[in-house]
PDB file of N, CA and C in Angstrom:
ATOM      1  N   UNK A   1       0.837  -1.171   0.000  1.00  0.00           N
ATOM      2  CA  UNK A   1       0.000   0.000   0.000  1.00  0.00           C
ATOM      3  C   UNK A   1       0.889   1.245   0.000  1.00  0.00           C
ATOM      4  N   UNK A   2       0.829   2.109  -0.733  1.00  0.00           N
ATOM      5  CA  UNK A   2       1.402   3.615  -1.004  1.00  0.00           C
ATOM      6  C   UNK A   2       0.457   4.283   0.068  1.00  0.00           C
ATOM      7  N   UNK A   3       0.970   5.069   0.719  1.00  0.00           N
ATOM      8  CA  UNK A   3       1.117   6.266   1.302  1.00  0.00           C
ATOM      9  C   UNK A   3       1.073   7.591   0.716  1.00  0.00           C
ATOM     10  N   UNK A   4       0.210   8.495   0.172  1.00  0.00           N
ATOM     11  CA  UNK A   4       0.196   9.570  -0.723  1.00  0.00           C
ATOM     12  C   UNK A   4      -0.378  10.617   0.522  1.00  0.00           C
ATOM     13  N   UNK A   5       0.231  11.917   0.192  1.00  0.00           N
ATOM     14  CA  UNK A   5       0.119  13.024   1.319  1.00  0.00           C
ATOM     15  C   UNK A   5      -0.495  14.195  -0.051  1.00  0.00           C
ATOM     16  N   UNK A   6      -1.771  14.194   0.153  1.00  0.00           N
ATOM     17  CA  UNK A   6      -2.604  15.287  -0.702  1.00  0.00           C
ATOM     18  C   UNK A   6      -2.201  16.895  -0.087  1.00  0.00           C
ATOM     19  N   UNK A   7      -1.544  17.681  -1.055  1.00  0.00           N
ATOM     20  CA  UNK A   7      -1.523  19.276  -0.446  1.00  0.00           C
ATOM     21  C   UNK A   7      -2.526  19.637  -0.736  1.00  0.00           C
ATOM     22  N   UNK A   8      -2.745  20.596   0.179  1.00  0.00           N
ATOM     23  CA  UNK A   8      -3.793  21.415  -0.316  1.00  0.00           C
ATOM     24  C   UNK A   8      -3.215  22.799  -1.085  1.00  0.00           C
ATOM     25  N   UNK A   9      -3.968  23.806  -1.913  1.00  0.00           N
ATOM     26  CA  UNK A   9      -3.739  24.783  -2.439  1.00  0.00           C
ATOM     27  C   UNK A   9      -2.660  25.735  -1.702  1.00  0.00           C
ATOM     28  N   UNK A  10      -3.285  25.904   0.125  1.00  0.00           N
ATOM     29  CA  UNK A  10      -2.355  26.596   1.238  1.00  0.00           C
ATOM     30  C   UNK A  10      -1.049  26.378   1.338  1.00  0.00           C
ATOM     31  N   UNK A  11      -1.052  25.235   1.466  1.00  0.00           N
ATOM     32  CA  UNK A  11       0.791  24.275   1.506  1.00  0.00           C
ATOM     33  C   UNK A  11       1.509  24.270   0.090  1.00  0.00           C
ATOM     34  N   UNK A  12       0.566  24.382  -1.378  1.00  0.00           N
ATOM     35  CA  UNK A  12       1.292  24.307  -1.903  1.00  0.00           C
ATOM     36  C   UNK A  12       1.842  26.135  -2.749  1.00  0.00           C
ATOM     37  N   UNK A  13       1.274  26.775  -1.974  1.00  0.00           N
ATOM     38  CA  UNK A  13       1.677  28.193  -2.178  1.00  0.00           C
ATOM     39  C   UNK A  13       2.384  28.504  -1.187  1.00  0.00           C
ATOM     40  N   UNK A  14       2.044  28.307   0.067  1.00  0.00           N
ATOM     41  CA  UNK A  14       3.193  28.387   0.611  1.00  0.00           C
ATOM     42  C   UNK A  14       4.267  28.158   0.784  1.00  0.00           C
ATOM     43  N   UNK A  15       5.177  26.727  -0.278  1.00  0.00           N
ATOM     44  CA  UNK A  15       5.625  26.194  -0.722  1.00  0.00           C
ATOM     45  C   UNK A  15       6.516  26.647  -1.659  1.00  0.00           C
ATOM     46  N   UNK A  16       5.351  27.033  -2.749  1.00  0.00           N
ATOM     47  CA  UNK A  16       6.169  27.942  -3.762  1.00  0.00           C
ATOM     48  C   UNK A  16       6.793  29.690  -3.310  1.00  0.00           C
ATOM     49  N   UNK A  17       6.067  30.245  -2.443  1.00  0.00           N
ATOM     50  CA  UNK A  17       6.384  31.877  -1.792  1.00  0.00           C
ATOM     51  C   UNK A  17       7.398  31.703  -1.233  1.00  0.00           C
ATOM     52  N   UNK A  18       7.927  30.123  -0.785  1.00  0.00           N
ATOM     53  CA  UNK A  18       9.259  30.193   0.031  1.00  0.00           C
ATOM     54  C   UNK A  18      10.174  29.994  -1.011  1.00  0.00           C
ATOM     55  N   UNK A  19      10.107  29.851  -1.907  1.00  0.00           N
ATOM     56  CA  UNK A  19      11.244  29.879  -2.983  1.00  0.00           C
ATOM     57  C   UNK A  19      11.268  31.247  -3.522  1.00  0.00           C
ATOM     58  N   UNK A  20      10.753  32.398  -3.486  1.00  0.00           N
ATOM     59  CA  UNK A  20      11.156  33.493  -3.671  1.00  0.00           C
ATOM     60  C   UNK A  20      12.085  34.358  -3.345  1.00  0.00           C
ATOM     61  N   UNK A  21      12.362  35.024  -3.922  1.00  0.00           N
ATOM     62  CA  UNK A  21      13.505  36.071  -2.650  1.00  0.00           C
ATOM     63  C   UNK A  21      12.432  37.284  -2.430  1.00  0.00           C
ATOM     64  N   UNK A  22      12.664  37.835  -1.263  1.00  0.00           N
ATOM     65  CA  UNK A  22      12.218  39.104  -0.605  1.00  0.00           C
ATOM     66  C   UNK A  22      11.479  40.284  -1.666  1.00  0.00           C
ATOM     67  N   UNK A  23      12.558  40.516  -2.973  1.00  0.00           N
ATOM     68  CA  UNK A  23      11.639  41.790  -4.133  1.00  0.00           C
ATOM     69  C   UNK A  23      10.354  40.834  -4.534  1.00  0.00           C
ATOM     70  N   UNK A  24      10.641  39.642  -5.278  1.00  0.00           N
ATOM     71  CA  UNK A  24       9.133  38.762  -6.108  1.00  0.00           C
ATOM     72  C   UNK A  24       8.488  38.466  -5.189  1.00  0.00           C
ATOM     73  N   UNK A  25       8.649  38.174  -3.815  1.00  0.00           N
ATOM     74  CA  UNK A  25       7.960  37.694  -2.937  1.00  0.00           C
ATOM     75  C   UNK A  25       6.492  39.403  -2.817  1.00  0.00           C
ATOM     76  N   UNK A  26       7.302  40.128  -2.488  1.00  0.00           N
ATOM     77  CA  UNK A  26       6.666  41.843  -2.051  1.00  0.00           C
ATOM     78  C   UNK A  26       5.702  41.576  -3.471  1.00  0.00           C
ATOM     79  N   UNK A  27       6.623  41.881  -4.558  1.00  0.00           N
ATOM     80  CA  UNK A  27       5.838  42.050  -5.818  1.00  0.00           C
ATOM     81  C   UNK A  27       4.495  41.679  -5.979  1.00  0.00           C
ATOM     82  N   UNK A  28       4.690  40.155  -5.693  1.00  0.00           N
ATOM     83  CA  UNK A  28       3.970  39.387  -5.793  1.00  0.00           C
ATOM     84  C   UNK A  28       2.476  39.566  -4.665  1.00  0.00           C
ATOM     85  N   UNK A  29       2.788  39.085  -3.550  1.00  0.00           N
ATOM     86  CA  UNK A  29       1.867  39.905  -2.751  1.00  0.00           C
ATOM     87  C   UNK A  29       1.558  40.681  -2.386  1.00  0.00           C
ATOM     88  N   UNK A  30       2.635  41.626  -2.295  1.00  0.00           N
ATOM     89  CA  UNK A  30       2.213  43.161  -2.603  1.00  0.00           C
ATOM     90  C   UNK A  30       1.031  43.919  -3.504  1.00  0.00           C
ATOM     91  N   UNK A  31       0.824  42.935  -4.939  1.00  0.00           N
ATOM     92  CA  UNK A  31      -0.371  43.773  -5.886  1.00  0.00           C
ATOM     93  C   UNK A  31      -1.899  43.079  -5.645  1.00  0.00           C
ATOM     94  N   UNK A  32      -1.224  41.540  -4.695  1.00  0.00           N
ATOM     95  CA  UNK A  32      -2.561  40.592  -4.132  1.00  0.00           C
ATOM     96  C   UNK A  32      -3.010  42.191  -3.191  1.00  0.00           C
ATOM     97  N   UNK A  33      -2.542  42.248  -2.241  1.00  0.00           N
ATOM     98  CA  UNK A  33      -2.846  43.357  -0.745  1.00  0.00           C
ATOM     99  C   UNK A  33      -3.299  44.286  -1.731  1.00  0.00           C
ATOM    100  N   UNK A  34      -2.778  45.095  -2.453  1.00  0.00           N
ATOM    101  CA  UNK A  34      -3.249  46.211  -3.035  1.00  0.00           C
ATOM    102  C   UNK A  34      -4.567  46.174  -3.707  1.00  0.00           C
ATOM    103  N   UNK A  35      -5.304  44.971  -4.681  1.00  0.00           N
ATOM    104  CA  UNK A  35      -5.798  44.522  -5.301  1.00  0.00           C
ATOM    105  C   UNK A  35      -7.080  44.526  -4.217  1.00  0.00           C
ATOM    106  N   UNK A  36      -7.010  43.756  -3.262  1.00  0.00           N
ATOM    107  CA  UNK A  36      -7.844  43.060  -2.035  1.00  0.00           C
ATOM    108  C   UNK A  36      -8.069  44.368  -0.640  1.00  0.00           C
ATOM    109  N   UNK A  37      -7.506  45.591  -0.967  1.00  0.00           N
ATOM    110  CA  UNK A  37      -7.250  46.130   0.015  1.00  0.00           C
ATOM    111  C   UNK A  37      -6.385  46.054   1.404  1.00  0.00           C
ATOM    112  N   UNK A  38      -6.026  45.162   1.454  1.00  0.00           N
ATOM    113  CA  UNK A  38      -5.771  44.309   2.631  1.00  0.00           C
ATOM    114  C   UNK A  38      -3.725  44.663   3.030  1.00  0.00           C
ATOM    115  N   UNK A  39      -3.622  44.266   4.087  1.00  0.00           N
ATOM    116  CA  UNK A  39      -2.239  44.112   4.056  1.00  0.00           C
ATOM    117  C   UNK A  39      -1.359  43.022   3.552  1.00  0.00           C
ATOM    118  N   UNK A  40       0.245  42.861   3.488  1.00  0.00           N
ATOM    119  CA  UNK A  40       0.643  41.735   2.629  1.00  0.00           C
ATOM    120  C   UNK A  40       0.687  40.928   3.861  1.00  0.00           C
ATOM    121  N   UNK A  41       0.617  40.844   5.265  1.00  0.00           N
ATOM    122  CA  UNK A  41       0.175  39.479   6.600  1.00  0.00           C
ATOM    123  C   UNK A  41      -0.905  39.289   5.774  1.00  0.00           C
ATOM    124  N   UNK A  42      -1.954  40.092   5.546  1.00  0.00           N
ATOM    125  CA  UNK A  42      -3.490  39.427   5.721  1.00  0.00           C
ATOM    126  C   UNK A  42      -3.263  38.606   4.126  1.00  0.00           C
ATOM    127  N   UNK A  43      -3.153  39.345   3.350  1.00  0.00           N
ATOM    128  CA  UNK A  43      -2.495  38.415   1.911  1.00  0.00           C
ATOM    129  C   UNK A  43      -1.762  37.124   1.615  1.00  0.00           C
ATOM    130  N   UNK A  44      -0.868  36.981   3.006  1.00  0.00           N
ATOM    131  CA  UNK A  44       0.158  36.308   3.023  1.00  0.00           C
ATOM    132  C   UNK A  44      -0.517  35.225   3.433  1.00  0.00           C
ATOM    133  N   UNK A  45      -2.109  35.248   4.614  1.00  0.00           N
ATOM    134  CA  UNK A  45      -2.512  34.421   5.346  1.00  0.00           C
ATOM    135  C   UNK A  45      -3.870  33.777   4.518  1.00  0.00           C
ATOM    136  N   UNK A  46      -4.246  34.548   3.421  1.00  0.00           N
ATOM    137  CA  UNK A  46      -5.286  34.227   2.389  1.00  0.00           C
ATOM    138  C   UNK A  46      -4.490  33.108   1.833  1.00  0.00           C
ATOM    139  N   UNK A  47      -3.319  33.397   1.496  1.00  0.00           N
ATOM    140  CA  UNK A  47      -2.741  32.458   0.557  1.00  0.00           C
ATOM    141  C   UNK A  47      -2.352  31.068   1.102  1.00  0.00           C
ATOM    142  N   UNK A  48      -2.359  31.192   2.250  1.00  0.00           N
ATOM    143  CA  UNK A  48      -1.562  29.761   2.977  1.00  0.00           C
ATOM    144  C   UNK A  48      -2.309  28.880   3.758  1.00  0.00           C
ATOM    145  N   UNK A  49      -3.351  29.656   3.953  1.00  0.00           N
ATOM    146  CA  UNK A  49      -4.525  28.643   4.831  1.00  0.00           C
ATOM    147  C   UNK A  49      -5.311  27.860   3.752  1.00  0.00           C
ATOM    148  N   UNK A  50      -5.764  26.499   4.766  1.00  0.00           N
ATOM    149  CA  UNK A  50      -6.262  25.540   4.181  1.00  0.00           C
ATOM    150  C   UNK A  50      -7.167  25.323   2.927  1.00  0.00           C
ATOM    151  N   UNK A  51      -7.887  26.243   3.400  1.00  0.00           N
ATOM    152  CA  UNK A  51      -8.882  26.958   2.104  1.00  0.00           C
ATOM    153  C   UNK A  51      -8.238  27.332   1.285  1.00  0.00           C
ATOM    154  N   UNK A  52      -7.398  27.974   0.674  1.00  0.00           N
ATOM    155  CA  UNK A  52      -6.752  28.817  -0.489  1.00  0.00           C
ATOM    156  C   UNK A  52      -7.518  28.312  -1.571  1.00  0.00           C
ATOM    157  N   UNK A  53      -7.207  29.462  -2.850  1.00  0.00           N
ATOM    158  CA  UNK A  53      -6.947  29.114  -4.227  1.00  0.00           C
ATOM    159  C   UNK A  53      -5.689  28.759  -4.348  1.00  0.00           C
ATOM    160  N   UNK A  54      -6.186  28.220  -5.555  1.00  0.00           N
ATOM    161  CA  UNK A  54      -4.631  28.516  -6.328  1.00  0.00           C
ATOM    162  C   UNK A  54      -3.988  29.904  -6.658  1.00  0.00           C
ATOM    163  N   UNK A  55      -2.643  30.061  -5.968  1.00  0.00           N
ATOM    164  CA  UNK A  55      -2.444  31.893  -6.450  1.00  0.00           C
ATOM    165  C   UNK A  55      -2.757  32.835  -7.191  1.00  0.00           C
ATOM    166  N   UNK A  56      -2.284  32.155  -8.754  1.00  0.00           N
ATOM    167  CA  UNK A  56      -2.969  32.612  -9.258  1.00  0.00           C
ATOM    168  C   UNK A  56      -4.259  33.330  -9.344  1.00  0.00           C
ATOM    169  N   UNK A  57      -5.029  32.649  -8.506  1.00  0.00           N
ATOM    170  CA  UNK A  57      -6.495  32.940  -8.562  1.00  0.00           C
ATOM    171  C   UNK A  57      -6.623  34.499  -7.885  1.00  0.00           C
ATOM    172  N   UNK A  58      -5.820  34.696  -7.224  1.00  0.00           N
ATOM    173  CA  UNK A  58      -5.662  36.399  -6.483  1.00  0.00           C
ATOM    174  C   UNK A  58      -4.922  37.418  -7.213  1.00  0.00           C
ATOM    175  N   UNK A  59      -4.541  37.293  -8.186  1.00  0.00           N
ATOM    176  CA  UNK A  59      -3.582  37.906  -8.990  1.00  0.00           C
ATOM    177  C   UNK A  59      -4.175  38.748 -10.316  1.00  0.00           C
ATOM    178  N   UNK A  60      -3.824  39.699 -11.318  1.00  0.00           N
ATOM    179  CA  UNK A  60      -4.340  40.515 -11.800  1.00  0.00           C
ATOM    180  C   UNK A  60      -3.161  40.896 -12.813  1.00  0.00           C
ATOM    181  N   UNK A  61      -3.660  40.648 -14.033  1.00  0.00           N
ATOM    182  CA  UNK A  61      -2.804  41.400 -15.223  1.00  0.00           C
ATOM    183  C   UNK A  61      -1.381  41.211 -15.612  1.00  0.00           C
ATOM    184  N   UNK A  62      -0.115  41.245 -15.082  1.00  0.00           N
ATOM    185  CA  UNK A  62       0.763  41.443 -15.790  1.00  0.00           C
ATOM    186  C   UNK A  62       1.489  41.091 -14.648  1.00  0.00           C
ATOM    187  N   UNK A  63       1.071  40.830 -13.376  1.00  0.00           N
ATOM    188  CA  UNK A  63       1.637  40.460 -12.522  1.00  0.00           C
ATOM    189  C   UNK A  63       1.203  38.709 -12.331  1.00  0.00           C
ATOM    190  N   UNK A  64       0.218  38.171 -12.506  1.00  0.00           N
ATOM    191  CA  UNK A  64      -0.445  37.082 -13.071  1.00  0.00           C
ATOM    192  C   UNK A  64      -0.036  36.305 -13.601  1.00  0.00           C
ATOM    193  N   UNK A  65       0.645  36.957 -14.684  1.00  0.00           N
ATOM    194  CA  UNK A  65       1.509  36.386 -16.027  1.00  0.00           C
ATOM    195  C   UNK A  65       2.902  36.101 -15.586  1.00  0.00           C
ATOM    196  N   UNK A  66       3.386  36.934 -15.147  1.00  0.00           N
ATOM    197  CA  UNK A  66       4.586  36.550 -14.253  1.00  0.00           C
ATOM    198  C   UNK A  66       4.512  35.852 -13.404  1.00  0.00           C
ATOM    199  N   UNK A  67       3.578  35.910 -12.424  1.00  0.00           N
ATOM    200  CA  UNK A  67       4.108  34.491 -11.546  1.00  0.00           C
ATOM    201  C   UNK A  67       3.792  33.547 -11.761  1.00  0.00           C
ATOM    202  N   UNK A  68       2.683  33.140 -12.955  1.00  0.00           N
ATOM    203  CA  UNK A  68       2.484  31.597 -13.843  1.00  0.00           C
ATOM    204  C   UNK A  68       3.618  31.251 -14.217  1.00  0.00           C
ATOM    205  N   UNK A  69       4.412  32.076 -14.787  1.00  0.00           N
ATOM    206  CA  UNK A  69       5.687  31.643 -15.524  1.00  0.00           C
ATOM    207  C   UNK A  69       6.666  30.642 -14.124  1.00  0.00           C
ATOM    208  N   UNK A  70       6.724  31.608 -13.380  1.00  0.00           N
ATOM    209  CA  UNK A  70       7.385  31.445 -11.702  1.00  0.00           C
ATOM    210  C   UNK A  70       6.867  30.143 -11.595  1.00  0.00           C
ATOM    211  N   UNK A  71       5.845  30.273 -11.584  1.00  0.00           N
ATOM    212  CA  UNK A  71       4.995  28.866 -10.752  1.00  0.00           C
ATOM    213  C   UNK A  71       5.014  27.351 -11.635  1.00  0.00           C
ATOM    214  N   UNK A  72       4.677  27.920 -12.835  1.00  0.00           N
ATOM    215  CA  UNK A  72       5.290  26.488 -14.036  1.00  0.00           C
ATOM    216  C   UNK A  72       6.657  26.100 -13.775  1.00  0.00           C
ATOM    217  N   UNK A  73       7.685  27.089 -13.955  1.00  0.00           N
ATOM    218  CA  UNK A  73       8.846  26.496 -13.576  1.00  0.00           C
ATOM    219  C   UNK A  73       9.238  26.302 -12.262  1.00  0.00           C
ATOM    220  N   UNK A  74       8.614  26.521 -10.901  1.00  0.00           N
ATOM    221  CA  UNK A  74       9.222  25.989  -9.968  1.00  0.00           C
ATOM    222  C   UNK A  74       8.133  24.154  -9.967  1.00  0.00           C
ATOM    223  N   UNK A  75       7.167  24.147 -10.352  1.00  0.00           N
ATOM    224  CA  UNK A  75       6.369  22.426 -10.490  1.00  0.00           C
ATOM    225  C   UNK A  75       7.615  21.851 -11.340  1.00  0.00           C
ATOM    226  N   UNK A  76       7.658  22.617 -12.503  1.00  0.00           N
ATOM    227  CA  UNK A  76       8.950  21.751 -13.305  1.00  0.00           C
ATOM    228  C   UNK A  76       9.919  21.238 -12.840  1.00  0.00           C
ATOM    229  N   UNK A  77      10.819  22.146 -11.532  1.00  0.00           N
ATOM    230  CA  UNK A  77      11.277  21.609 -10.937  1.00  0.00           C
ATOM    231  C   UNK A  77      11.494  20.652 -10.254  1.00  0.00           C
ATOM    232  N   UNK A  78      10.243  20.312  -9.695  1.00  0.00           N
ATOM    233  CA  UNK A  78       9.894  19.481  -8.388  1.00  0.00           C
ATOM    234  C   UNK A  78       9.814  18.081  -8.831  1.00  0.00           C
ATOM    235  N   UNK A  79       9.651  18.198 -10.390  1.00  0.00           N
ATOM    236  CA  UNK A  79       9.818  16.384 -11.242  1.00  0.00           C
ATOM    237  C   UNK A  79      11.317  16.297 -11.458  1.00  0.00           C
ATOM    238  N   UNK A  80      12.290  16.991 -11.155  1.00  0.00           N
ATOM    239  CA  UNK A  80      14.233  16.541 -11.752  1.00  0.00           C
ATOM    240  C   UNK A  80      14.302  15.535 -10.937  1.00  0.00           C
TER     241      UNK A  80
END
């Protein structure tokens, strides 16, 4: 019997936000907070709790597009 550990959306963004550095990280949640009104904690805590979307799903325009790119290649990663 296999053993499989299902992420949820929370774990697996939080996951990917820790592979950022400090500017893409801001960037990134920075235009979520701005977008949502909210601060980048309260942004930071949308994104990581159990419930989440997928990031994407909080994201807007041209910043969107960029972190799909981010986010395809860090999954790509995770198959080497």
């Amino acid at each position: 019997m296999t053993n499989s550990i299902k992420l949820n959306n929370g774990k697996i963004n939080e996951a990917f936000l820790s592979t950022l550095d400090g500017k893409i990280y801001k960037e990134i949640v920075g235009s979520m907070a701005k977008h949502y009104g909210i601060t980048i904690e309260q942004a930071t805590d949308e994104l990581i709790h159990d419930e989440s979307e997928n990031i994407l799903e909080y994201l807007q325009g041209g910043i969107r597009s960029g972190c799909s790119a981010l986010f395809q290649k860090w999954k790509l990663s995770l198959n080497k």
